[in-house]
Protein backbone atom coordinates (compact mmCIF):
# COMPACT_ATOMS: atom_id res chain seq x y z
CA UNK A 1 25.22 61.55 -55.57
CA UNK A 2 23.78 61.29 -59.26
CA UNK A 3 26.07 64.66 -60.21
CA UNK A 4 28.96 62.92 -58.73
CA UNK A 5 28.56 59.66 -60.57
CA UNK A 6 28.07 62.43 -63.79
CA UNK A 7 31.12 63.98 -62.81
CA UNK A 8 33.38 60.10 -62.66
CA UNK A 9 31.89 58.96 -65.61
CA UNK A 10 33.26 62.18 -67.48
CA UNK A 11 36.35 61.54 -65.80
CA UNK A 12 36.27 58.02 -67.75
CA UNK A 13 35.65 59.69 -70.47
CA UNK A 14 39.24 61.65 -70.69
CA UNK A 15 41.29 58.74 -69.17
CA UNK A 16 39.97 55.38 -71.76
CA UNK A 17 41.98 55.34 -74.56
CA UNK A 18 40.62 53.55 -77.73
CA UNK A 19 41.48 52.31 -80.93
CA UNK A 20 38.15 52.61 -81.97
CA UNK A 21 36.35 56.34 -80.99
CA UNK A 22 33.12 55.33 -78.09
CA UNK A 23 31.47 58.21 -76.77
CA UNK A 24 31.29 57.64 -72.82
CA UNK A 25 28.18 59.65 -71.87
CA UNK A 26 26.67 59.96 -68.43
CA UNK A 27 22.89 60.45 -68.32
CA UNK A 28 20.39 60.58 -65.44
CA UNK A 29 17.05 58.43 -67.56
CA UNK A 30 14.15 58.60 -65.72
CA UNK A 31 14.81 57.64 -62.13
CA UNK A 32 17.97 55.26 -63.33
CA UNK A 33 21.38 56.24 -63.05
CA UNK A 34 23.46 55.00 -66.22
CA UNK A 35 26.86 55.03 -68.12
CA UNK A 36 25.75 55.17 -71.73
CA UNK A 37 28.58 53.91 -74.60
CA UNK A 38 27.97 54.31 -78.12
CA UNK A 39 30.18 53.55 -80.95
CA UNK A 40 30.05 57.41 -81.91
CA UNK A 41 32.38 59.68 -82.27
CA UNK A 42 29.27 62.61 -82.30
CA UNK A 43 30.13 65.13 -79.40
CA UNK A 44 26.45 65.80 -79.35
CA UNK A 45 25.23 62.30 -78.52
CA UNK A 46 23.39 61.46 -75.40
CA UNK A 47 21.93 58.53 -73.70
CA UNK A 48 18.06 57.91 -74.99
CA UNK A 49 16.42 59.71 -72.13
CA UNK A 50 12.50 58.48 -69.93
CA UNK A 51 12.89 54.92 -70.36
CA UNK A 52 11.52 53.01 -67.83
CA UNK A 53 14.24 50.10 -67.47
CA UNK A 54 17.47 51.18 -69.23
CA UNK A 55 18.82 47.89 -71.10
CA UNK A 56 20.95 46.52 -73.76
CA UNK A 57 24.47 46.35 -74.58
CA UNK A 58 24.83 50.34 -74.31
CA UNK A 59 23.80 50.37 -70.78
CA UNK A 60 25.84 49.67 -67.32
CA UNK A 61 23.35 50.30 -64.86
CA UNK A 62 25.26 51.75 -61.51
CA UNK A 63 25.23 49.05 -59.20
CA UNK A 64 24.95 50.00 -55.48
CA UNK A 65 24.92 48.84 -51.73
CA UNK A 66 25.55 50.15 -47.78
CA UNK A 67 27.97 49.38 -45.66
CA UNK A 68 27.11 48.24 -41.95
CA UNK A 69 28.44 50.76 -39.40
CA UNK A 70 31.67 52.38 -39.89
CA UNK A 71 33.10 54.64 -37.00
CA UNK A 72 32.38 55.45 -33.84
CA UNK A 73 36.22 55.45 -32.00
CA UNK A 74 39.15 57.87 -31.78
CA UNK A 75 40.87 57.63 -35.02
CA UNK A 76 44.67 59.46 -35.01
CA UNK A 77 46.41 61.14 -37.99
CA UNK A 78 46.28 58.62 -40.58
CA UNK A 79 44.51 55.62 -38.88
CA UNK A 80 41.21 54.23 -40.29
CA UNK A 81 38.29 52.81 -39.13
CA UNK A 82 36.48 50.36 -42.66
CA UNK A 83 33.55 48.23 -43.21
CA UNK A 84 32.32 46.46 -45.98
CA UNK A 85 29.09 46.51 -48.51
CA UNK A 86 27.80 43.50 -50.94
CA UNK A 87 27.26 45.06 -54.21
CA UNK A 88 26.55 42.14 -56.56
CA UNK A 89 27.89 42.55 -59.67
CA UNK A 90 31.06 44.42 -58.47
CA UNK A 91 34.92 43.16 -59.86
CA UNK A 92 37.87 44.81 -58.64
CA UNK A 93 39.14 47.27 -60.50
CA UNK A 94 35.85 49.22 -61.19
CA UNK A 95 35.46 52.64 -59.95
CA UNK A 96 33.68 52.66 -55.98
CA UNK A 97 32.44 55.66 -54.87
CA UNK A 98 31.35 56.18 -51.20
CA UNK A 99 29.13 58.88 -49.27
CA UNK A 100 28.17 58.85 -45.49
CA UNK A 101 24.20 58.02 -45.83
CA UNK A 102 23.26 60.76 -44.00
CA UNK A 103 25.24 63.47 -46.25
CA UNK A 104 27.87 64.61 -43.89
CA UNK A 105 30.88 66.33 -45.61
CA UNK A 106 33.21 64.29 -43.85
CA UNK A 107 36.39 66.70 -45.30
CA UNK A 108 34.55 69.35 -43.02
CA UNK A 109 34.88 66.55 -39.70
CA UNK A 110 38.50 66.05 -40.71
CA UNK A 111 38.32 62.64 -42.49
CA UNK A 112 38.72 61.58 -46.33
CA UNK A 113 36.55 58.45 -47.41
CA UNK A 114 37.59 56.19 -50.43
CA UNK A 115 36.03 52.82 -51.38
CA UNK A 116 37.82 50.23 -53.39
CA UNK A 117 36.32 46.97 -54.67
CA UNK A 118 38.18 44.49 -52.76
CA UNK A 119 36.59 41.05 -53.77
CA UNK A 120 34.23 40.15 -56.52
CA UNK A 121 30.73 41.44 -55.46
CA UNK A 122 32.28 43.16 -52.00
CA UNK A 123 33.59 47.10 -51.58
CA UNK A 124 35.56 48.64 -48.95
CA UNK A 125 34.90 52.01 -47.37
CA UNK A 126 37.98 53.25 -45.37
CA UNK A 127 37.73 56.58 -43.69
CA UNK A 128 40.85 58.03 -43.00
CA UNK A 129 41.43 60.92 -40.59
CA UNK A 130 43.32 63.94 -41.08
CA UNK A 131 43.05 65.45 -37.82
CA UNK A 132 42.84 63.37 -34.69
CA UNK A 133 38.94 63.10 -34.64
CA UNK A 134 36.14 60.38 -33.24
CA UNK A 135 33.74 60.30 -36.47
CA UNK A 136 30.31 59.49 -35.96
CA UNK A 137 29.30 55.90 -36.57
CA UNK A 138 27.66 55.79 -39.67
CA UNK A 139 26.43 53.48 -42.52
CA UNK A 140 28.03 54.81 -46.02
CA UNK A 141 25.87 54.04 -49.41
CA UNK A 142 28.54 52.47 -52.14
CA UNK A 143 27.91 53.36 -55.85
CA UNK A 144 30.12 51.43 -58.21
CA UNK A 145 30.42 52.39 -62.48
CA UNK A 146 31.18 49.03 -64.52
């Protein structure tokens, strides 16, 4: 999960445009996941790294919740089965990423999960099949980037 919420925040690196150059860097410190912004333009800058509590202005910690069961019925091409998670801090629009909580590669069962923040401090996991297929019921862990 921590190289995919790497791999996003790069992503939000190539699509903000600025007036003024910020360096968007993802860094794993310690055992906290953060989005590090710094007002420099230096390719070669990176997120202070072993700090015990990441804090101030430059740091958006990853906020994070579960969902309560999601699953568990025949789902035809294109249906859904959802559920919800409380992830305090969360405003719609920010970027929800969603992963079954026991690591299944849910492509490989023939279903797609996205999460969307639907409500101020509430996400939405939807999995979607792609095949006719009953996918296991399953609690999904919700990582939102501010």
């Amino acid at each position: 999960m921590r190289k995919l919420i790497f791999i996003a925040a790069l992503l939000l690196q190539a699509v903000v445009v600025s007036k003024h150059p910020i360096q968007y860097t993802a860094t794993m410190s310690g055992s906290h996941d953060v989005v590090c912004f710094s007002s420099t333009s230096d390719p070669n800058y990176r997120c202070p790294e072993n700090q015990s509590q990441p804090t101030g202005a430059n740091y958006l910690p990853v906020m994070t919740g579960t969902t309560g069961s999601i699953g568990g019925g025949l789902l035809a091409v294109g249906a859904s089965a959802s559920g919800t998670a409380t992830v305090t801090g969360a405003t719609v629009g920010m970027l929800c990423i969603a992963q079954p909580s026991d690591g299944t590669d849910m492509a490989a069962v023939g279903a797609i999960v996205s999460c969307t923040v639907t409500a101020n401090n509430t996400a939405t996991v939807r999995v979607v099949a792609v095949v006719t297929v009953t996918p296991a019921s399953k609690q999904y862990n919700v990582r939102i980037l501010p």
